[in-house]
PDB file of N, CA and C in Angstrom:
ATOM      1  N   UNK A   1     -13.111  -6.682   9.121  1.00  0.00           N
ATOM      2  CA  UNK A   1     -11.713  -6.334   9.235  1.00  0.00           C
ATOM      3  C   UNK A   1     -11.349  -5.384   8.098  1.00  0.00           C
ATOM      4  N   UNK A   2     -10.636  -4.510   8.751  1.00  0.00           N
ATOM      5  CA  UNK A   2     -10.555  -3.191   7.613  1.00  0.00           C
ATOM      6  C   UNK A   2      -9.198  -3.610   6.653  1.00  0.00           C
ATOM      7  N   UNK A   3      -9.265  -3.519   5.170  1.00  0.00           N
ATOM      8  CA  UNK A   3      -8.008  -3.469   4.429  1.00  0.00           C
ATOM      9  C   UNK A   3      -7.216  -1.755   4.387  1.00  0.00           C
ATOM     10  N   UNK A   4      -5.923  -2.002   4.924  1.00  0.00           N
ATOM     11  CA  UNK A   4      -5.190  -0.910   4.548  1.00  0.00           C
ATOM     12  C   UNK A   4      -4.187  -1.156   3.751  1.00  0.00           C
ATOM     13  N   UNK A   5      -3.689   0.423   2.861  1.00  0.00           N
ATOM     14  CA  UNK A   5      -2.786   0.230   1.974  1.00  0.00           C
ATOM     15  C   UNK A   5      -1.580   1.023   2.664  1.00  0.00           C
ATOM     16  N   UNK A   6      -0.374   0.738   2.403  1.00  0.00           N
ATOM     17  CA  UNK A   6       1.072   1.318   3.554  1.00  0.00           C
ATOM     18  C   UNK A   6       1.937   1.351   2.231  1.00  0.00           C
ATOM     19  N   UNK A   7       2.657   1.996   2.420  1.00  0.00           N
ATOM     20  CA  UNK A   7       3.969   2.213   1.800  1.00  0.00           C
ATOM     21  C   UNK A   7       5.257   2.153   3.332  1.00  0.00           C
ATOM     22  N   UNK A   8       5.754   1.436   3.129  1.00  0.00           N
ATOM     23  CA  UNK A   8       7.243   1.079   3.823  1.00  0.00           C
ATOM     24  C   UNK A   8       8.501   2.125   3.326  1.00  0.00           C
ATOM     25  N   UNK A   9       8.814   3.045   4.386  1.00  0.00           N
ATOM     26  CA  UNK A   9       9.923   3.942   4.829  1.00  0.00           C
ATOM     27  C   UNK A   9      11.324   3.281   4.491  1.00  0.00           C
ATOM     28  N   UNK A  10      11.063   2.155   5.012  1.00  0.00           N
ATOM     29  CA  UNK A  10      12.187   1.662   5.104  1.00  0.00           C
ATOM     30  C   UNK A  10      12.763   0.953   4.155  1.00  0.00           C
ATOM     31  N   UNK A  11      11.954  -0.025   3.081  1.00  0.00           N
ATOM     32  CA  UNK A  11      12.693  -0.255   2.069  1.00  0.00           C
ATOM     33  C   UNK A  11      12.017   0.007   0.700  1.00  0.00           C
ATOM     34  N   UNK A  12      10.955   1.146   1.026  1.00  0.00           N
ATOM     35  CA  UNK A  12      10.222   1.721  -0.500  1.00  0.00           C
ATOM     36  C   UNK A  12       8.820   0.458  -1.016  1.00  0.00           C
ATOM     37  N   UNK A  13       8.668  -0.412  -0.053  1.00  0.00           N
ATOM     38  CA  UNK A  13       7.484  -1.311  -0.522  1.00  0.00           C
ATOM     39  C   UNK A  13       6.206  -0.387  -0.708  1.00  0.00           C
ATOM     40  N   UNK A  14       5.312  -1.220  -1.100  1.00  0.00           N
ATOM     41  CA  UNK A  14       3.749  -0.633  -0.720  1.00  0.00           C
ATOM     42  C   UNK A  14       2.937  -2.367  -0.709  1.00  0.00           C
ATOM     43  N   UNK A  15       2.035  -2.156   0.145  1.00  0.00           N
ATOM     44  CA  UNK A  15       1.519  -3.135   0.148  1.00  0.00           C
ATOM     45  C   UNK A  15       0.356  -2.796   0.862  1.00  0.00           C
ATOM     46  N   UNK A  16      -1.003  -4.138   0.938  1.00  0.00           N
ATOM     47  CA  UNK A  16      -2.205  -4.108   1.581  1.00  0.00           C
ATOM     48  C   UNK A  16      -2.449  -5.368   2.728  1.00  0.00           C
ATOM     49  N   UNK A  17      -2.645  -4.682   3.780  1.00  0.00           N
ATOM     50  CA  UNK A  17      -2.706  -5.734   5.125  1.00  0.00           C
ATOM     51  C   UNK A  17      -4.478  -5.622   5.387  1.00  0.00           C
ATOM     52  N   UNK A  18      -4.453  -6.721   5.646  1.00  0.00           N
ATOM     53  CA  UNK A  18      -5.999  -6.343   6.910  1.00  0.00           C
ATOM     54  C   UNK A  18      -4.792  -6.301   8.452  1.00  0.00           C
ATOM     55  N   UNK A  19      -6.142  -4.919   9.090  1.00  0.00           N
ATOM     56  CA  UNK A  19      -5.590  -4.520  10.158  1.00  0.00           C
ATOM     57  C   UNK A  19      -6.468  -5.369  11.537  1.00  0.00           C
ATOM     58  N   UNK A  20      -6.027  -6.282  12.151  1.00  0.00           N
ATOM     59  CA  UNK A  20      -6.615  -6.189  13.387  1.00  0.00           C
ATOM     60  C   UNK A  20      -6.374  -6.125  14.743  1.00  0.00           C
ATOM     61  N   UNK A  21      -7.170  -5.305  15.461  1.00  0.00           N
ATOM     62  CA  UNK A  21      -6.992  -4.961  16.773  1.00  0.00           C
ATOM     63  C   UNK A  21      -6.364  -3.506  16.569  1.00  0.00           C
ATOM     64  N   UNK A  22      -5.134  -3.272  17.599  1.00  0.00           N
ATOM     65  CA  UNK A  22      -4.491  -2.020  17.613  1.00  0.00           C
ATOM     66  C   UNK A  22      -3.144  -2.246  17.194  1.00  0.00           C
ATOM     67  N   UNK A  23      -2.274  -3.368  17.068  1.00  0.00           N
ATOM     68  CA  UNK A  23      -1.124  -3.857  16.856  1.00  0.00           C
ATOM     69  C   UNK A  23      -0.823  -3.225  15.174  1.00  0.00           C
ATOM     70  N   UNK A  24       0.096  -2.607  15.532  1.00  0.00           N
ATOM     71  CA  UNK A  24       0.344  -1.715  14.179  1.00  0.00           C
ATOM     72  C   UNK A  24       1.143  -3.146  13.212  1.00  0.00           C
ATOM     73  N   UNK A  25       0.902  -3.261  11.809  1.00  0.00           N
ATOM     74  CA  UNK A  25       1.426  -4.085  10.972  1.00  0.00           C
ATOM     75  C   UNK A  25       2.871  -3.910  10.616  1.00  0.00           C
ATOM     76  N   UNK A  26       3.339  -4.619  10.371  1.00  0.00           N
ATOM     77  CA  UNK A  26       4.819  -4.512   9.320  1.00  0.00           C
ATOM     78  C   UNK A  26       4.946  -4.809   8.317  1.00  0.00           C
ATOM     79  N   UNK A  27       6.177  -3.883   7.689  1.00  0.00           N
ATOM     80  CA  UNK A  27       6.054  -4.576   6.163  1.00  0.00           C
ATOM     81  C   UNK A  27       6.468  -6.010   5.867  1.00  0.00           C
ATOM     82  N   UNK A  28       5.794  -6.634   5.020  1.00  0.00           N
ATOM     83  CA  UNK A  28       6.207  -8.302   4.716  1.00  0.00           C
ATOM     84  C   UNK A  28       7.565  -8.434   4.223  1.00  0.00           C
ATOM     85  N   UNK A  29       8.148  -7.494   3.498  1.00  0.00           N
ATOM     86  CA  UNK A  29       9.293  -7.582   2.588  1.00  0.00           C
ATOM     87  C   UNK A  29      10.741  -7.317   4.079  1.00  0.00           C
ATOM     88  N   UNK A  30      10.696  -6.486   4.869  1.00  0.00           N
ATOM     89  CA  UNK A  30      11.671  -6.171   5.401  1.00  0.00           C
ATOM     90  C   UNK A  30      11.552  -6.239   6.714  1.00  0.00           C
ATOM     91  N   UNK A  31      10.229  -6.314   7.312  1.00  0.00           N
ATOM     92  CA  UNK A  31       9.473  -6.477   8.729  1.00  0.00           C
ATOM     93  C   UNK A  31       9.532  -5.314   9.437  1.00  0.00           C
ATOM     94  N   UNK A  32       9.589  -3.906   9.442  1.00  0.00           N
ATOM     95  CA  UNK A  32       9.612  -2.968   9.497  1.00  0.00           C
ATOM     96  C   UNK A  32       8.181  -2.183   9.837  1.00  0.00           C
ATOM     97  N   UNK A  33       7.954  -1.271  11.240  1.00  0.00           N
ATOM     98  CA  UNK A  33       7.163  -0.827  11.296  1.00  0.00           C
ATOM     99  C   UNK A  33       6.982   0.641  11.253  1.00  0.00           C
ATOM    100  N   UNK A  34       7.830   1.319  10.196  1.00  0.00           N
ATOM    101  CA  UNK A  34       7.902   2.413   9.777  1.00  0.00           C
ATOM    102  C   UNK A  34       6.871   2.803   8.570  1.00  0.00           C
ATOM    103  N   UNK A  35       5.699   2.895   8.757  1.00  0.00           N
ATOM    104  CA  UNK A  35       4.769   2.683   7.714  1.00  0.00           C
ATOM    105  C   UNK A  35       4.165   3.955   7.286  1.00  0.00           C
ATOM    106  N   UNK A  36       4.152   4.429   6.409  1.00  0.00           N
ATOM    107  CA  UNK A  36       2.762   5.760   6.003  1.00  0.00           C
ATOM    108  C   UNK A  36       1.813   4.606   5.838  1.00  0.00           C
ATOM    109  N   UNK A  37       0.594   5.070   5.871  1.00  0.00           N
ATOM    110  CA  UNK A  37      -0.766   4.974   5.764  1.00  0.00           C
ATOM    111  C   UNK A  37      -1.420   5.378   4.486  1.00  0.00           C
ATOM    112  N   UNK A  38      -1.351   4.619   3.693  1.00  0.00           N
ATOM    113  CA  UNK A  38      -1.790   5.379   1.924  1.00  0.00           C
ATOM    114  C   UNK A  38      -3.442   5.495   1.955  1.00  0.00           C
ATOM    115  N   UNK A  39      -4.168   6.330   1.186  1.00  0.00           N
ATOM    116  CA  UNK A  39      -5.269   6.435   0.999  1.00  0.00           C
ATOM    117  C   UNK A  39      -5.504   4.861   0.167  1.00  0.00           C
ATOM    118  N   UNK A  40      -6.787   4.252   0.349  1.00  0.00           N
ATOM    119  CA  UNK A  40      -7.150   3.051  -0.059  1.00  0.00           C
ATOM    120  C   UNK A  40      -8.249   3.612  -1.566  1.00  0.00           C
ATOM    121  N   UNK A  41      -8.373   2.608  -2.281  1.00  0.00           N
ATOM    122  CA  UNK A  41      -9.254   2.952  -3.067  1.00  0.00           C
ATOM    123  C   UNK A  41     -10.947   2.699  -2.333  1.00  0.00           C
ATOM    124  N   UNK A  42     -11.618   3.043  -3.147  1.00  0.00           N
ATOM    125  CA  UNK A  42     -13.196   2.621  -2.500  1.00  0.00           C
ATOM    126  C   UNK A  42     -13.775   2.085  -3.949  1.00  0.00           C
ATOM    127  N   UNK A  43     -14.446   0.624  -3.714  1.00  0.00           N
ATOM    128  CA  UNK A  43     -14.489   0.125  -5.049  1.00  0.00           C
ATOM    129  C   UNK A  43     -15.927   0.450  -4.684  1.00  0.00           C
ATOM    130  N   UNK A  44     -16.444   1.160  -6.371  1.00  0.00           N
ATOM    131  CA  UNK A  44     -17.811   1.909  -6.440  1.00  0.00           C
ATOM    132  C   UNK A  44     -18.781   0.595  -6.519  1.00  0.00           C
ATOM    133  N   UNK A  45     -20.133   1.554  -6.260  1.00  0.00           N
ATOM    134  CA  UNK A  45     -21.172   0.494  -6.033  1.00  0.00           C
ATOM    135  C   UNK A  45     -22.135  -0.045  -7.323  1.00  0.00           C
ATOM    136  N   UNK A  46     -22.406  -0.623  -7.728  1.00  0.00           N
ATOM    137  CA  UNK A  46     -22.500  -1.506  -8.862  1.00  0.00           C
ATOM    138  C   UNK A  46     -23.912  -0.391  -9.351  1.00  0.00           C
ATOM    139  N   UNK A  47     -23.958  -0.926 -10.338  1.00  0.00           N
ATOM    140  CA  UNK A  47     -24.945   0.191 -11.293  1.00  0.00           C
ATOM    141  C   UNK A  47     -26.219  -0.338 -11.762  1.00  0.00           C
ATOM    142  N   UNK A  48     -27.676  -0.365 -11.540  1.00  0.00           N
ATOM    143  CA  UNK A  48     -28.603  -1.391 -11.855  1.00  0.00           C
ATOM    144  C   UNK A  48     -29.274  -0.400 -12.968  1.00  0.00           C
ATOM    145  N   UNK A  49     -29.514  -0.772 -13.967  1.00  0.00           N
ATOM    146  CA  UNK A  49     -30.003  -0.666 -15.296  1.00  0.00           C
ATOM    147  C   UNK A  49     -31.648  -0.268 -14.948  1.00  0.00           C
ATOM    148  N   UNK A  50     -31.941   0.805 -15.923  1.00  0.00           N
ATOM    149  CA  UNK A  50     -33.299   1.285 -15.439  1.00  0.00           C
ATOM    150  C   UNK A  50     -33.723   1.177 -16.630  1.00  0.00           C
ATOM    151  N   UNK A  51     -35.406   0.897 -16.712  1.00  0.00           N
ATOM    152  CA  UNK A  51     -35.687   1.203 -18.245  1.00  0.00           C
ATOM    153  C   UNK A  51     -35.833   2.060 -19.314  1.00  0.00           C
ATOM    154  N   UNK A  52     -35.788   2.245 -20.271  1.00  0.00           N
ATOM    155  CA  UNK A  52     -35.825   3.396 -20.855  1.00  0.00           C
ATOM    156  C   UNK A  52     -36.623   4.381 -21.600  1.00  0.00           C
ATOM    157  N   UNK A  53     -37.694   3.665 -21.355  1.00  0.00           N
ATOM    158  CA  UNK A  53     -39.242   4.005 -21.793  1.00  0.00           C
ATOM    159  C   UNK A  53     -39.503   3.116 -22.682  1.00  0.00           C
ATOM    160  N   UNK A  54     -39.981   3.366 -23.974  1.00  0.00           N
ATOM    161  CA  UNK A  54     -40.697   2.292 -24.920  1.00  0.00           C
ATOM    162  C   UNK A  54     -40.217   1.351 -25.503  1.00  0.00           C
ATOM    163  N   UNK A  55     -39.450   0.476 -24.887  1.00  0.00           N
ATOM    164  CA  UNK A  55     -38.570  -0.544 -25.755  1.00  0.00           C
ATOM    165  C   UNK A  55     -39.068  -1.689 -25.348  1.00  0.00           C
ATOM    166  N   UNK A  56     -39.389  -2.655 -26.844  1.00  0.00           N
ATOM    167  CA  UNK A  56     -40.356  -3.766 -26.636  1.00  0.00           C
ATOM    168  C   UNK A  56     -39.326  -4.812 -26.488  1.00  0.00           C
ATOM    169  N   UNK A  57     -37.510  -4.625 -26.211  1.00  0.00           N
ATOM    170  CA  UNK A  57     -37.483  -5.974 -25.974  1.00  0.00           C
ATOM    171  C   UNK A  57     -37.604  -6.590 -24.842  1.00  0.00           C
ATOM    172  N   UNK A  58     -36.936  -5.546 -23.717  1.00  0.00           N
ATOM    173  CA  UNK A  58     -38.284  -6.093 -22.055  1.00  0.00           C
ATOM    174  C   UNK A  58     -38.728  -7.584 -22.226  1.00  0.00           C
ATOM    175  N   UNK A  59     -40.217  -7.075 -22.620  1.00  0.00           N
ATOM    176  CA  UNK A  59     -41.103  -8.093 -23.110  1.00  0.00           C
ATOM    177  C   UNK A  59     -40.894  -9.078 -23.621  1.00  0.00           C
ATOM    178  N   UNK A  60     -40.449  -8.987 -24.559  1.00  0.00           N
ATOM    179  CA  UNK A  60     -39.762 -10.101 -26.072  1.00  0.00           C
ATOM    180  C   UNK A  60     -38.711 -11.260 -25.235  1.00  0.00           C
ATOM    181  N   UNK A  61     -37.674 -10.298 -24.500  1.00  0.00           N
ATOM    182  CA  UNK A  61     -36.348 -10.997 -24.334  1.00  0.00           C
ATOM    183  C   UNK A  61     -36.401 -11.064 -22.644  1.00  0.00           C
ATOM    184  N   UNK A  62     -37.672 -11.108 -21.910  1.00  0.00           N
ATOM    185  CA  UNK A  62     -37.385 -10.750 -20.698  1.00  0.00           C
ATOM    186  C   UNK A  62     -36.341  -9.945 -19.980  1.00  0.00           C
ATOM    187  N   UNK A  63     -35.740  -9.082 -20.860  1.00  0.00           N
ATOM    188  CA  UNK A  63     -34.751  -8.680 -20.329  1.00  0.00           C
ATOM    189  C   UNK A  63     -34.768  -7.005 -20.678  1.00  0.00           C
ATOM    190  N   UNK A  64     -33.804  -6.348 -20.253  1.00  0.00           N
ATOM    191  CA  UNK A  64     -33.754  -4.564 -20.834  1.00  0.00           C
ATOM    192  C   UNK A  64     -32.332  -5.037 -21.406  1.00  0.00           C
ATOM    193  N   UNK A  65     -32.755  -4.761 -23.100  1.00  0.00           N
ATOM    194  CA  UNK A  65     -31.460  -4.410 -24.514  1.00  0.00           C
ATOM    195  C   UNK A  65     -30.884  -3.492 -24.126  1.00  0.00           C
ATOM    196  N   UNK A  66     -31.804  -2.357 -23.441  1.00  0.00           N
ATOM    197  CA  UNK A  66     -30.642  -1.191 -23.505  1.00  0.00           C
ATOM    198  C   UNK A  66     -29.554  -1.036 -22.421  1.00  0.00           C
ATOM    199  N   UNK A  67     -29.513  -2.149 -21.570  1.00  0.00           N
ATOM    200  CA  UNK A  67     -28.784  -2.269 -20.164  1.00  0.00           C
ATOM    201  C   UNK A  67     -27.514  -2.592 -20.965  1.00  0.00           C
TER     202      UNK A  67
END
């Protein structure tokens, strides 16, 4: 189910609905289906730590220090 973000015409809200089906949403504050359609954010995709060549704590700490 897709999240959208709206701003309300009618009494200046903004808010985020999940949309389903084709049934256009209303705003919660005034019930109003005078809606823009706001651009949504896109939450970025997580970042995995690479090694960095010669670093002995890897080894030592099972882990990468430099992450």
């Amino acid at each position: 189910m897709p999240l959208f973000s709206y701003h309300c015409t009618g009494c200046d809200t903004e808010f985020e609905t999940l949309v389903i089906g084709s049934e256009p949403p209303a705003c919660p504050d005034c019930g109003s289906t005078d809606l823009q359609q706001l651009l949504s954010r896109v939450a970025p995709e997580p970042r995995v730590a690479e090694p960095t060549g010669s670093c002995c704590a890897c080894e030592q700490y099972g882990r990468c220090a430099a992450a």
